[in-house]
N, C-alpha and C. Protein backbone atom coordinates (compact mmCIF):
# COMPACT_ATOMS: atom_id res chain seq x y z
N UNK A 1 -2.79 6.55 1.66
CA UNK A 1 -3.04 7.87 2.22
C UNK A 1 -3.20 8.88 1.09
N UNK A 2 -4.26 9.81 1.20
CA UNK A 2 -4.48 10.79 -0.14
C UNK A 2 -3.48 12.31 0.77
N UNK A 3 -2.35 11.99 -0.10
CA UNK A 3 -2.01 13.33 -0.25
C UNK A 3 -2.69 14.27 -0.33
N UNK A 4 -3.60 14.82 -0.86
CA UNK A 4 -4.58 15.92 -0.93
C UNK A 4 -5.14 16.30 0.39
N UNK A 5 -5.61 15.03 0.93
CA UNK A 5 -5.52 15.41 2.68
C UNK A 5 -4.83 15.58 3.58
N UNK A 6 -3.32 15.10 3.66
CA UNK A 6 -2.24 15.20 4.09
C UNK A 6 -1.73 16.25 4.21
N UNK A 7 -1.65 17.23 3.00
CA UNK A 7 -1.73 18.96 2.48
C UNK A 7 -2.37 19.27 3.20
N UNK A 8 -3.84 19.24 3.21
CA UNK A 8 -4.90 19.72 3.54
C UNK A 8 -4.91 20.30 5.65
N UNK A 9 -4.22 18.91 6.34
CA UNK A 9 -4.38 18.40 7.34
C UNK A 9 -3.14 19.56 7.65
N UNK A 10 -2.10 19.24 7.13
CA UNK A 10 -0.94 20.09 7.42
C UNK A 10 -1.30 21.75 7.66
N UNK A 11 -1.87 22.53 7.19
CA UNK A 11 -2.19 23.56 6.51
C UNK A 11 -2.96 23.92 7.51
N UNK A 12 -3.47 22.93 8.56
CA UNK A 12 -4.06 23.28 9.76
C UNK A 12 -3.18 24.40 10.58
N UNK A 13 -1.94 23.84 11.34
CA UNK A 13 -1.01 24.37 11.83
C UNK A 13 -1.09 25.42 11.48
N UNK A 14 -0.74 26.14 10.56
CA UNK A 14 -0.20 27.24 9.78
C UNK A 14 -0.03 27.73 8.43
N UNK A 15 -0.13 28.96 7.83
CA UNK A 15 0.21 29.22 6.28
C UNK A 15 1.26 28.78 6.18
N UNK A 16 1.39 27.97 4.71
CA UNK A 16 3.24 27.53 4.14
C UNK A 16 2.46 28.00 2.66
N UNK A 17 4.29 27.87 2.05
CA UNK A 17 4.03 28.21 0.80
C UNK A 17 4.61 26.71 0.29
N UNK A 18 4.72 26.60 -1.03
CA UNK A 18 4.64 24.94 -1.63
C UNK A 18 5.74 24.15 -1.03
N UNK A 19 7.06 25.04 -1.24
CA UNK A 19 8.70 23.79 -0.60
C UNK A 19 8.29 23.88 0.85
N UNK A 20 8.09 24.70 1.40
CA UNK A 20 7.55 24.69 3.10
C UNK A 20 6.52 23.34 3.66
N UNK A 21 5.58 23.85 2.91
CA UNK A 21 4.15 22.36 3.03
C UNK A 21 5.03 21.56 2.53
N UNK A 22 5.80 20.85 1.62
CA UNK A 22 6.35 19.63 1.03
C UNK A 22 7.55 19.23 2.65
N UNK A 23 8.01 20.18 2.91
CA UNK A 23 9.12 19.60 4.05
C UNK A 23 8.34 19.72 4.98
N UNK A 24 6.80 20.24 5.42
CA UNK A 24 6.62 19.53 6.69
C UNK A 24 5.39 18.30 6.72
N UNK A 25 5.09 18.08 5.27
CA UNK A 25 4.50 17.00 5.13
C UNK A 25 5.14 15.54 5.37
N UNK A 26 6.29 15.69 4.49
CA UNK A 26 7.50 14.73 4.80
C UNK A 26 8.76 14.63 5.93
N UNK A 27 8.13 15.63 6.75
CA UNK A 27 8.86 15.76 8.17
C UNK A 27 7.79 14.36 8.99
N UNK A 28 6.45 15.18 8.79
CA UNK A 28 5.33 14.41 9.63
C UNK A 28 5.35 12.73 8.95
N UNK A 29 5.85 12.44 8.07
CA UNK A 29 5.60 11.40 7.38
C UNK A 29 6.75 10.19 7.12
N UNK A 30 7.50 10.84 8.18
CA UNK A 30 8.95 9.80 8.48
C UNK A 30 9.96 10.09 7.54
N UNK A 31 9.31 11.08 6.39
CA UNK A 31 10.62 11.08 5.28
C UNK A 31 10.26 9.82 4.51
N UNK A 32 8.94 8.91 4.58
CA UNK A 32 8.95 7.77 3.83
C UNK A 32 7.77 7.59 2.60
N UNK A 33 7.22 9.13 2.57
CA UNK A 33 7.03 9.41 1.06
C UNK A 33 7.48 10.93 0.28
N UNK A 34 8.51 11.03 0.01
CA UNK A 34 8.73 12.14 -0.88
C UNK A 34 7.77 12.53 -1.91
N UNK A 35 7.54 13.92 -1.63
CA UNK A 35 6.75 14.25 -2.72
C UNK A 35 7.58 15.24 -3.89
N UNK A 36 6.86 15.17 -5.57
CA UNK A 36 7.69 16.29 -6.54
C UNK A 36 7.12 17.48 -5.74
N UNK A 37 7.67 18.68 -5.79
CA UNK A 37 7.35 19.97 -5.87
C UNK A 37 5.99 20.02 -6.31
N UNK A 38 5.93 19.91 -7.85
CA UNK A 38 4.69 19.86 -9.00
C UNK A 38 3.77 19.31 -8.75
N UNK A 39 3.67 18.36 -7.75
CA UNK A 39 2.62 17.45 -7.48
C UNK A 39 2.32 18.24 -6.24
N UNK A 40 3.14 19.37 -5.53
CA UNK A 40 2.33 19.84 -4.34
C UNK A 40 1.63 21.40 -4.57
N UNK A 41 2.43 21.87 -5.62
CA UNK A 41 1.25 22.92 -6.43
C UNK A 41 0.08 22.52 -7.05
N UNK A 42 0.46 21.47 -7.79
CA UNK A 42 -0.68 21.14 -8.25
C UNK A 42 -1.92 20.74 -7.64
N UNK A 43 -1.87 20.10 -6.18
CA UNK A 43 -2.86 19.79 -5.20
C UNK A 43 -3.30 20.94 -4.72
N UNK A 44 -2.45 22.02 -4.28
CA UNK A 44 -3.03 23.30 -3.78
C UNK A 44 -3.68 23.68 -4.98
N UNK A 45 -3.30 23.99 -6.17
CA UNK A 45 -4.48 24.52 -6.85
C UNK A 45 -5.64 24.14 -6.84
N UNK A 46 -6.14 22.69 -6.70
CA UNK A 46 -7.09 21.61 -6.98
C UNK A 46 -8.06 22.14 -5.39
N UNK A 47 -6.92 22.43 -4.83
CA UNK A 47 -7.58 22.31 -3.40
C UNK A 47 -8.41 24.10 -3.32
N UNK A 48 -7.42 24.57 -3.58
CA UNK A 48 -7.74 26.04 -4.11
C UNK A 48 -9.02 26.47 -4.98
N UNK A 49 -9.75 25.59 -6.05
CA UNK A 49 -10.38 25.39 -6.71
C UNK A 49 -11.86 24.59 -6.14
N UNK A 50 -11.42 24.03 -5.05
CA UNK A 50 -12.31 23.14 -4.32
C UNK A 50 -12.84 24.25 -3.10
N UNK A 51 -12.35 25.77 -2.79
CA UNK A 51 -12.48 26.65 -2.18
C UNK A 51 -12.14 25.57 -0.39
N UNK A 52 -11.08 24.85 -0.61
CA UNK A 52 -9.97 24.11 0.64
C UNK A 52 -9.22 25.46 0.83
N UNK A 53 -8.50 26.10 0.26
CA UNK A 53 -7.43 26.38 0.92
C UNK A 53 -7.53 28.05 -0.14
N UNK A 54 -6.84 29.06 0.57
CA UNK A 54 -6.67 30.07 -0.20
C UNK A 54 -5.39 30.53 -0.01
N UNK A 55 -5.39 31.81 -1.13
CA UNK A 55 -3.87 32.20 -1.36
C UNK A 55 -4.50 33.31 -0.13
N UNK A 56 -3.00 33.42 0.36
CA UNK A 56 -2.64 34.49 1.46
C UNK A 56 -2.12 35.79 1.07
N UNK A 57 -1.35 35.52 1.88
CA UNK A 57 0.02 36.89 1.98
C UNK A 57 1.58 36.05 1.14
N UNK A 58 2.05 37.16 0.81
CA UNK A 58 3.59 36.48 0.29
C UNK A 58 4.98 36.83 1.31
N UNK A 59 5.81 36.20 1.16
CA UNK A 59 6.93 36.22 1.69
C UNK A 59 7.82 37.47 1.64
N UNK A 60 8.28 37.57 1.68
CA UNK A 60 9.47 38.75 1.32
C UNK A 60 10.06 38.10 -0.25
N UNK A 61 10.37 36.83 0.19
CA UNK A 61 11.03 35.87 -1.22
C UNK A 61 10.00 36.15 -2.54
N UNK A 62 8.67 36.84 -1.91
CA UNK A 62 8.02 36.95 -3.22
C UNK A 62 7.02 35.25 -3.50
N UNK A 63 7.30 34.46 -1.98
CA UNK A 63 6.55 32.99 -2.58
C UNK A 63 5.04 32.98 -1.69
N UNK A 64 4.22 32.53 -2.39
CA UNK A 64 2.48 32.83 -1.94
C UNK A 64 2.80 32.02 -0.90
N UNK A 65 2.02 31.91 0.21
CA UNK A 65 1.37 31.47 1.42
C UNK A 65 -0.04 31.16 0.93
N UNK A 66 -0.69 29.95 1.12
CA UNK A 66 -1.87 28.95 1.10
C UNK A 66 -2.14 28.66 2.89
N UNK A 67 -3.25 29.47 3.14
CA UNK A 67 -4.18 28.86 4.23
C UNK A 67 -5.18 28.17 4.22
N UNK A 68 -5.73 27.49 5.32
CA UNK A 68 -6.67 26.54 5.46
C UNK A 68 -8.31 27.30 4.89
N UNK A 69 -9.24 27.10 4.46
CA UNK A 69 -10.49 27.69 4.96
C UNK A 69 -11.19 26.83 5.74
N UNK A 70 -12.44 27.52 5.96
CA UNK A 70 -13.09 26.82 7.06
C UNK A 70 -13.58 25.14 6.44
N UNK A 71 -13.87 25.46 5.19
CA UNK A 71 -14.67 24.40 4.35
C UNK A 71 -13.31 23.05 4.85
N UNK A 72 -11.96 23.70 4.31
CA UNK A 72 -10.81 23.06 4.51
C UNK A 72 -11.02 22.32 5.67
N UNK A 73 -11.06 23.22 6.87
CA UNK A 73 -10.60 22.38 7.82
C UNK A 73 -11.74 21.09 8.44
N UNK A 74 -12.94 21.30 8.15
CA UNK A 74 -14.21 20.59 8.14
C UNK A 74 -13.92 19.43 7.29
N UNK A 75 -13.38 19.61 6.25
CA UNK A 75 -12.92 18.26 5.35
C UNK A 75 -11.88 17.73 5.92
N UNK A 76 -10.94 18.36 6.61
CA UNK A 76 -9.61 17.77 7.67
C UNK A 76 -10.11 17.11 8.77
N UNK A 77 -10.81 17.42 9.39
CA UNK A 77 -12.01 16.96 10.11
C UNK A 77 -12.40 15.95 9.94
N UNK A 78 -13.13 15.67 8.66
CA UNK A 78 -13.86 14.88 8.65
C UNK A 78 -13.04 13.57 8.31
N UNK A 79 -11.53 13.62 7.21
CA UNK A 79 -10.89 12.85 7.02
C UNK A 79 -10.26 12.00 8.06
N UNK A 80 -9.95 12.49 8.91
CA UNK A 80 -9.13 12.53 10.60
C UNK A 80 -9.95 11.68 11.05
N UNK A 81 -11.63 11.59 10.98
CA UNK A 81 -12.18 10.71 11.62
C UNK A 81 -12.85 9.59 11.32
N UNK A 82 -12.01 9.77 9.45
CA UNK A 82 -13.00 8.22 9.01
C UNK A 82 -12.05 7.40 8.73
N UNK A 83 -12.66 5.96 9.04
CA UNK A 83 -11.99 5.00 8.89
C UNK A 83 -11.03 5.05 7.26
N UNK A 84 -9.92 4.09 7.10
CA UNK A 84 -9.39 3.96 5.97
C UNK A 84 -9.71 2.96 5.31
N UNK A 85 -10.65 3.04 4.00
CA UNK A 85 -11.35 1.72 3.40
C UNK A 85 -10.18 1.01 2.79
N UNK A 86 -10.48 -0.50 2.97
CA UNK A 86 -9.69 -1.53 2.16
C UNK A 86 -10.27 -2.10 1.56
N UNK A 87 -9.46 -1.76 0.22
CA UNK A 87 -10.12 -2.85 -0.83
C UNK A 87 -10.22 -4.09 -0.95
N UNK A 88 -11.76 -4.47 -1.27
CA UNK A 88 -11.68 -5.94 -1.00
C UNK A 88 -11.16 -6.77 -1.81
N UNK A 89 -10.38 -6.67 -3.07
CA UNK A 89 -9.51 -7.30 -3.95
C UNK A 89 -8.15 -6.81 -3.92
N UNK A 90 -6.76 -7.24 -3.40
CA UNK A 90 -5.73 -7.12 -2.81
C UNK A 90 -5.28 -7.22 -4.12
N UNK A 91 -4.33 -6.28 -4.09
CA UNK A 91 -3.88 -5.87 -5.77
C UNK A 91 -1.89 -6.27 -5.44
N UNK A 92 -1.96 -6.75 -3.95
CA UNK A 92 -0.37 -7.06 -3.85
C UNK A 92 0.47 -8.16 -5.08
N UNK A 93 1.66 -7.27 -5.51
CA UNK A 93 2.16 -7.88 -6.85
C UNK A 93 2.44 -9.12 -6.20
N UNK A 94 3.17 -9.46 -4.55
CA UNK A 94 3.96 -10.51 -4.09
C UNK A 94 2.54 -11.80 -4.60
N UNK A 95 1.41 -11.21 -3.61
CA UNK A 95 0.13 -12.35 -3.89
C UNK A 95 0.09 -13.09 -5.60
N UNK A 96 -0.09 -11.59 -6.04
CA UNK A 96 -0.34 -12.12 -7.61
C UNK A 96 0.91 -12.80 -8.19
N UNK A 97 1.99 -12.32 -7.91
CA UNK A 97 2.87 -13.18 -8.07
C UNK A 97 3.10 -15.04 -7.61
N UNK A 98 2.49 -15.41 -6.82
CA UNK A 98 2.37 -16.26 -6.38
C UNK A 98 0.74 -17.16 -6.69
N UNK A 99 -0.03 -16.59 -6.91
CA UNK A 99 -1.41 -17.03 -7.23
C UNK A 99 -0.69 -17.46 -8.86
N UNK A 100 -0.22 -16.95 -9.77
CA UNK A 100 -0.13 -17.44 -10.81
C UNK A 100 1.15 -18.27 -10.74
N UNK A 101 1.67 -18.32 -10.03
CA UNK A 101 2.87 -19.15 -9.94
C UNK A 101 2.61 -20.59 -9.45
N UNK A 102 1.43 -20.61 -8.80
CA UNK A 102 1.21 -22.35 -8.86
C UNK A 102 0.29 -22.70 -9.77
N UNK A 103 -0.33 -22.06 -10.50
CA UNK A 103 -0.68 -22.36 -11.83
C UNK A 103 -0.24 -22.77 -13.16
N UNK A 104 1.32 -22.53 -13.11
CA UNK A 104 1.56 -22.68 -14.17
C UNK A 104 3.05 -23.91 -14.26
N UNK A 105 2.81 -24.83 -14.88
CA UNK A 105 3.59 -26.04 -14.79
C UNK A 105 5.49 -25.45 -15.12
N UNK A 106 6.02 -26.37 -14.42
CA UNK A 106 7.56 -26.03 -14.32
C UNK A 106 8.06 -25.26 -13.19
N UNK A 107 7.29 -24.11 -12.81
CA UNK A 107 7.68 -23.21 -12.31
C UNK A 107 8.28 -23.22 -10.59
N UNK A 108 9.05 -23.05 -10.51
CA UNK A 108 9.69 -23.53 -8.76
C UNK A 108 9.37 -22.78 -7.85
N UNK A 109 8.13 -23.32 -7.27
CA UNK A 109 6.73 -22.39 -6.31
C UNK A 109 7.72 -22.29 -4.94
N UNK A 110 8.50 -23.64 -4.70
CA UNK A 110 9.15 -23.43 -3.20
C UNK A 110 10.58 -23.03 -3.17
N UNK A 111 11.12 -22.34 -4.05
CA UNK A 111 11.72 -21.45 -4.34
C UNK A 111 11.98 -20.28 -4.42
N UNK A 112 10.89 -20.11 -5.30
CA UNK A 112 9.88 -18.69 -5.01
C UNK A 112 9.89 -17.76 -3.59
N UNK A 113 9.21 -18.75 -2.93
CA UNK A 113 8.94 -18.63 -2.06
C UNK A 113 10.16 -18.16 -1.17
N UNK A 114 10.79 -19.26 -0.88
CA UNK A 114 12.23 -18.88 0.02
C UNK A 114 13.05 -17.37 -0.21
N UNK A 115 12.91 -17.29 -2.00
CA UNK A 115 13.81 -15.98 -2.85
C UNK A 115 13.19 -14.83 -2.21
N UNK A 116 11.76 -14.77 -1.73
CA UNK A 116 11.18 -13.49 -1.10
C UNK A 116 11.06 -13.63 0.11
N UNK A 117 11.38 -14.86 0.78
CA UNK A 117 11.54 -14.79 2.02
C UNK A 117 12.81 -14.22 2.77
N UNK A 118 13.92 -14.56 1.73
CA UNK A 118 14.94 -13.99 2.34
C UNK A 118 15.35 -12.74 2.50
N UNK A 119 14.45 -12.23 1.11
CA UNK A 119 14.42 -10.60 0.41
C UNK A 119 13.40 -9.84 2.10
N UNK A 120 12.48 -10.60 2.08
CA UNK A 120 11.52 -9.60 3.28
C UNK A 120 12.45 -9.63 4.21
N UNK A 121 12.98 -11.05 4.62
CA UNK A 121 13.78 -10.72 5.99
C UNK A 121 14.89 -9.73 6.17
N UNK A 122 15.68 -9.21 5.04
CA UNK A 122 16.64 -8.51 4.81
C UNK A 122 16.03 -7.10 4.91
N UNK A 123 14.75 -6.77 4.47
CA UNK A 123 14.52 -5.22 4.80
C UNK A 123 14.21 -5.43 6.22
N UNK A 124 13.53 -6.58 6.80
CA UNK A 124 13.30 -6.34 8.10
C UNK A 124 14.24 -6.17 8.92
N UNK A 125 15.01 -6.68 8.81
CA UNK A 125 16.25 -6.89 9.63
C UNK A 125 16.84 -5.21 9.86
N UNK A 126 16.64 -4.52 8.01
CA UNK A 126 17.53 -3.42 8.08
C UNK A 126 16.76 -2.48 8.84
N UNK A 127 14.93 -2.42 8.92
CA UNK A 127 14.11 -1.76 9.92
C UNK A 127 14.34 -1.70 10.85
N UNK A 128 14.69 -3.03 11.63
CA UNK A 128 15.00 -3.65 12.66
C UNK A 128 15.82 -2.31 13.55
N UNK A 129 17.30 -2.62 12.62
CA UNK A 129 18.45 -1.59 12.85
C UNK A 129 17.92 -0.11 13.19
N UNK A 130 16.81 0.45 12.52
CA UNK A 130 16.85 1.89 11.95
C UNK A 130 15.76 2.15 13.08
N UNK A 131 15.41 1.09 13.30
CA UNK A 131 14.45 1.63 14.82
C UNK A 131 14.93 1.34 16.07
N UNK A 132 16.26 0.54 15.93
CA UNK A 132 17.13 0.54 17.50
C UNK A 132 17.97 1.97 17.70
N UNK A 133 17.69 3.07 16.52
CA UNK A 133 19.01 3.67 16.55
C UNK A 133 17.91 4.63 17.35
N UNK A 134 16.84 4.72 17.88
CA UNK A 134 15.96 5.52 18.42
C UNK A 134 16.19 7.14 18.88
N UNK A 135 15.59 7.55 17.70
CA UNK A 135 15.60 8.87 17.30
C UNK A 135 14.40 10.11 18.30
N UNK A 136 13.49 9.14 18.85
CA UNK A 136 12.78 10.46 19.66
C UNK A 136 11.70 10.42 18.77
N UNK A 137 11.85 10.07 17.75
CA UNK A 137 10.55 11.03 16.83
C UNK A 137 9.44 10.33 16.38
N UNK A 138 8.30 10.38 16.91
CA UNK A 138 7.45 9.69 17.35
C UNK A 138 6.59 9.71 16.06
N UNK A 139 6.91 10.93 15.29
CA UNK A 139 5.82 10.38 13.73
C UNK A 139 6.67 9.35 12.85
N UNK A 140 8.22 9.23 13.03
CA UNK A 140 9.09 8.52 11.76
C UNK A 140 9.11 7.15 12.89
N UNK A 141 8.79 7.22 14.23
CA UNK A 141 8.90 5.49 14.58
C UNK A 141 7.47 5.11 14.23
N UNK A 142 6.12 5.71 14.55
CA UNK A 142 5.15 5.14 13.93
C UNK A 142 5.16 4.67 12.58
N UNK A 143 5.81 5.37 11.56
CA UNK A 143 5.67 5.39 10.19
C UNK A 143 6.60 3.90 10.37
N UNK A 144 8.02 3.61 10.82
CA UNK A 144 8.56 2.78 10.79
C UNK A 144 7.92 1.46 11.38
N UNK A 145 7.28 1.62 12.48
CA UNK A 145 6.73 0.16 13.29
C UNK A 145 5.48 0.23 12.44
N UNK A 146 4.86 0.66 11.26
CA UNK A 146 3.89 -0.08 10.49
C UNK A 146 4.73 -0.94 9.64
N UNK A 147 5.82 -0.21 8.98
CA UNK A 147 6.16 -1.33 7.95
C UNK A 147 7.12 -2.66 8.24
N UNK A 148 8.03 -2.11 9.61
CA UNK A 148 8.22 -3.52 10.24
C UNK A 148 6.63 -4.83 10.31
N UNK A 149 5.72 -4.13 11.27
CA UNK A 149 4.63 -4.82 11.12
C UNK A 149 3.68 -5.84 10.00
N UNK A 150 4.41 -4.53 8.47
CA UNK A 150 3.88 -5.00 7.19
C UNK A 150 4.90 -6.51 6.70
N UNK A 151 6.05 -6.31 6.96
CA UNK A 151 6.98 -7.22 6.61
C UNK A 151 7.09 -8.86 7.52
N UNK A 152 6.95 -8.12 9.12
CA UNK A 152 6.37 -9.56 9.68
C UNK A 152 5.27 -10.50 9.59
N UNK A 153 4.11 -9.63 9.29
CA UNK A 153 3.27 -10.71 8.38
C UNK A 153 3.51 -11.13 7.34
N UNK A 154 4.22 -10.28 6.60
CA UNK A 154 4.32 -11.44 4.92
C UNK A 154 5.16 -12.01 5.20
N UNK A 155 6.08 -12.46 6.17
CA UNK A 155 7.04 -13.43 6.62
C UNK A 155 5.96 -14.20 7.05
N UNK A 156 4.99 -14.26 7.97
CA UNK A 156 4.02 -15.24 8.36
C UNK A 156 3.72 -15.59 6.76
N UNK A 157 2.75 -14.72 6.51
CA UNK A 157 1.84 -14.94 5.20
C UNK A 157 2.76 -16.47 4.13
N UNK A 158 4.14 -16.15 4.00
CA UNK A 158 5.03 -16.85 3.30
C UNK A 158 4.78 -18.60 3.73
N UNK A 159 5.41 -17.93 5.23
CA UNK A 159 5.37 -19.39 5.84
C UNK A 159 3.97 -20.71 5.71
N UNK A 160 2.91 -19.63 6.25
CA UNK A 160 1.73 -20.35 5.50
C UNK A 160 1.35 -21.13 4.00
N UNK A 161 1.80 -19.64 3.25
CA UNK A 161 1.63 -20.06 1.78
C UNK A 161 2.70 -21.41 1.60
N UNK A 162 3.90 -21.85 2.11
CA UNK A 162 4.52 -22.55 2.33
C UNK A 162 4.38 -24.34 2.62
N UNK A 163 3.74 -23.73 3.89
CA UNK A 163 3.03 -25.05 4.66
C UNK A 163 2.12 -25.68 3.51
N UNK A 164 0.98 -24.68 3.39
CA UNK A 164 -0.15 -24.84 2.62
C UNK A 164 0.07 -25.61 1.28
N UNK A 165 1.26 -25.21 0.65
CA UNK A 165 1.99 -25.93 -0.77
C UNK A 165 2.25 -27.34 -0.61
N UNK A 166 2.58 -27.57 0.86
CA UNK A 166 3.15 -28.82 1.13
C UNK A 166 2.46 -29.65 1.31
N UNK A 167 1.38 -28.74 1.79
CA UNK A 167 0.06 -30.54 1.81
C UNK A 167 -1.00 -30.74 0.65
N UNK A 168 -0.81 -29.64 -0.03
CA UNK A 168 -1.88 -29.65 -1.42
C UNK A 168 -0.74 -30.81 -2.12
N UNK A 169 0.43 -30.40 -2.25
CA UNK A 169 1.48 -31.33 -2.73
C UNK A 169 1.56 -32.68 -2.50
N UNK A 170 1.14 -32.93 -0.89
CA UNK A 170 1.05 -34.50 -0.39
C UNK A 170 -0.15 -35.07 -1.31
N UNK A 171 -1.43 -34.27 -1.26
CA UNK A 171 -2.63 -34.70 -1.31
C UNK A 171 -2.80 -34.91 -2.87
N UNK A 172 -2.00 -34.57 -3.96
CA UNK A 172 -1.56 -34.41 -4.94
C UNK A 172 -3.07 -33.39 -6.09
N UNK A 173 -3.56 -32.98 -5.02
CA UNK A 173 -4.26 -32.06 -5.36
C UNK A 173 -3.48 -30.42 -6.58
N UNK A 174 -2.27 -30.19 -5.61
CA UNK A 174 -1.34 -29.33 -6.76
C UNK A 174 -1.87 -29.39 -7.80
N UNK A 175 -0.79 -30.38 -7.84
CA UNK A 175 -0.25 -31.22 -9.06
C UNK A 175 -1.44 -31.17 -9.96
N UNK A 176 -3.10 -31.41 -9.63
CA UNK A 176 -3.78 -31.71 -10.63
C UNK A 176 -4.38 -30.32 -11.19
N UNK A 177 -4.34 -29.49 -10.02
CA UNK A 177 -4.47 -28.42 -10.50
C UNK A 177 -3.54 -27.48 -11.87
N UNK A 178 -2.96 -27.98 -12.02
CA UNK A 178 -1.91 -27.68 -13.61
C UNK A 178 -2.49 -28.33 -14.92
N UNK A 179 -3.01 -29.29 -14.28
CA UNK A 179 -3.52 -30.22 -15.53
C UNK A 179 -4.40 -29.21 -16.63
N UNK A 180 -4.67 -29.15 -17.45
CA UNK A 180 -5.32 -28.01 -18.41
C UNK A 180 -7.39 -28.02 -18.18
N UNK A 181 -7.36 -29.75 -17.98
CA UNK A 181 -8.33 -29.95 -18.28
C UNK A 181 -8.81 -30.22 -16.63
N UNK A 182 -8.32 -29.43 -15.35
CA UNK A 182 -8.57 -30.07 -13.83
C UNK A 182 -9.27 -28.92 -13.37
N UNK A 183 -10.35 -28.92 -12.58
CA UNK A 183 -11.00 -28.02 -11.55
C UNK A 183 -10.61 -26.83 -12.09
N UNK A 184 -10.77 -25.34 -12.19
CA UNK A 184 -10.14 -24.35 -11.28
C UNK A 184 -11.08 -23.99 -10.76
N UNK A 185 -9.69 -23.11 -9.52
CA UNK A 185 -10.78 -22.67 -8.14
C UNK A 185 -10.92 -21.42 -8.57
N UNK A 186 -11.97 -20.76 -8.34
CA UNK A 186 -12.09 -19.30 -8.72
C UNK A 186 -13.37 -18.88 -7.83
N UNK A 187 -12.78 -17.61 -7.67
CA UNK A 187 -13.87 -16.50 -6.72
C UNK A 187 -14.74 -15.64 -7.12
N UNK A 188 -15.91 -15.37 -6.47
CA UNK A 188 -16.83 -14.52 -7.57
C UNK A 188 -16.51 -12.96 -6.65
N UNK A 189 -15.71 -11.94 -6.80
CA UNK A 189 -15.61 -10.92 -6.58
C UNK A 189 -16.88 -10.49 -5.64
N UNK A 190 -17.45 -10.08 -6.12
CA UNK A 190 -19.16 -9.94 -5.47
C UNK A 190 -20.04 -10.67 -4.92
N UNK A 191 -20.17 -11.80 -5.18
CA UNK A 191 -20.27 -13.05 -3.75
C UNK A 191 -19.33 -13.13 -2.60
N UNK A 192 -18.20 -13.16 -3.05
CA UNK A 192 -17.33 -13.77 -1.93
C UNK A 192 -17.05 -15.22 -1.92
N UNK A 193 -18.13 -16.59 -3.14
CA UNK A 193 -18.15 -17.18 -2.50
C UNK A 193 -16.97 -18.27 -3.73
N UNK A 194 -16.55 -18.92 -3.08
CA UNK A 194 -15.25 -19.31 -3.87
C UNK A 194 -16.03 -20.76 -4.73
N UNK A 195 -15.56 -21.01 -6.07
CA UNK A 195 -16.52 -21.54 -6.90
C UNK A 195 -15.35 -22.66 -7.65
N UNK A 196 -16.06 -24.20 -8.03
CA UNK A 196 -15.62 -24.96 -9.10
C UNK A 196 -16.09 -24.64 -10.52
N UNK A 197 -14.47 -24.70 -11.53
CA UNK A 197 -15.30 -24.65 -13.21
C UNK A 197 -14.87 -26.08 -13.76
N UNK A 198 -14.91 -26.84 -14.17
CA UNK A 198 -14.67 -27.78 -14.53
C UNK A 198 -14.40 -26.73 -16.41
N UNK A 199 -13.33 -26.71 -17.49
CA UNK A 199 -13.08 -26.58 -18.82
C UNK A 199 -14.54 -27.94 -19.87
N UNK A 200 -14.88 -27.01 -20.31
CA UNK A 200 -15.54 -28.07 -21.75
C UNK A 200 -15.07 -28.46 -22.28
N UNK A 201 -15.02 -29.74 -22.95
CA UNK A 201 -14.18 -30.23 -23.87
C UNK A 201 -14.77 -29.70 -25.10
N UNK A 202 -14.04 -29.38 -25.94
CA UNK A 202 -14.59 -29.05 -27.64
C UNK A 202 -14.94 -29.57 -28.25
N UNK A 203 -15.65 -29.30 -28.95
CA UNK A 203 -16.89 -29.69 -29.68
C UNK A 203 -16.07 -30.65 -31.04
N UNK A 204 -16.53 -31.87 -31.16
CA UNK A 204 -15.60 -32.60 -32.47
C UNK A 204 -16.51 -32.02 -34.03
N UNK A 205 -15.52 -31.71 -34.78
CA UNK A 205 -16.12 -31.29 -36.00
C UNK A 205 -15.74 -33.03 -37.18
């Protein structure tokens, strides 16, 4: 989610000044991304600069008020109604953690495995809790039933990667895959289409 729109979106409602927009950004947001202060001036300026948002009126406290402009709210608009792109190369550390982990000889892949299985089930479990205690508040249970959601698939995802270990393992396919000089499988980013390299042997001098 771009903060910059989040600001932006907020700012609909009403003029705030920076600690104001920061507590009702993270009101609307379950409390499950805190933002610095500095990072929410600094967006209003950017946004300010982008002729998004202008300075207002001040407080009595002496602190500026930032409203929407029209340009603003047309870009709130427009954000609100476009899809959220996903990147088509998954940058998850757990994946990469595991893509190089059956690559490399010694290493205890079904172990691994179990050590983050037990780790996911333990935040889930504690989600679990924090959404039976049902609070009413319909932006911090959405925010919560995504990342329950996020955690029950990589409990699937696990189990698969799991299964999947076990029969490359039967088929002793793994195993040859470590070998220095065996297949690798590799993907062409921009094809899509998943590819054999067979290593050259070196050249005898």
């Amino acid at each position: 989610m771009s903060v910059r729109q989040g600001l932006l979106a907020v700012l609909e409602l009403a003029p705030n000044y920076g600690y104001q927009l920061r507590a009702e950004f993270e009101s609307r947001t379950g409390g499950t991304w805190p933002l610095n202060i500095g990072q929410v001036y600094t967006t209003l300026d950017r946004l300010e600069r982008d002729g998004l948002v202008r300075r207002g009126e001040s407080t009595e406290e002496g602190q500026v008020l930032y409203e929407i402009t029209d340009a603003g709210r047309a870009a709130s608009a427009e954000w609100l109604g476009r899809p959220v792109a996903r990147e088509r190369a998954s940058r998850d550390e757990l994946a990469i953690k595991l893509a190089i982990a059956v690559t490399l000889p010694g290493v205890d892949v079904p172990a691994l495995i179990q050590t983050q299985r037990s780790a996911t089930l333990g935040a889930l479990q504690d989600l679990t809790r924090l959404k039976m205690g049902d609070t009413h508040d319909l932006a911090w249970e959405l925010v919560l039933e995504s990342m329950i959601f996020q955690l029950e698939a990589e409990v699937r995802w696990l189990d698969h990667s799991e299964s999947r270990l076990a029969r490359e393992r039967s088929s002793n396919r793994w195993l040859r895959s470590e070998r220095s000089d065996a297949p690798r499988w590799s993907s062409s980013p921009r094809s899509g289409r998943i590819e054999t390299t067979t290593p050259r042997p070196e050249a005898t001098r």
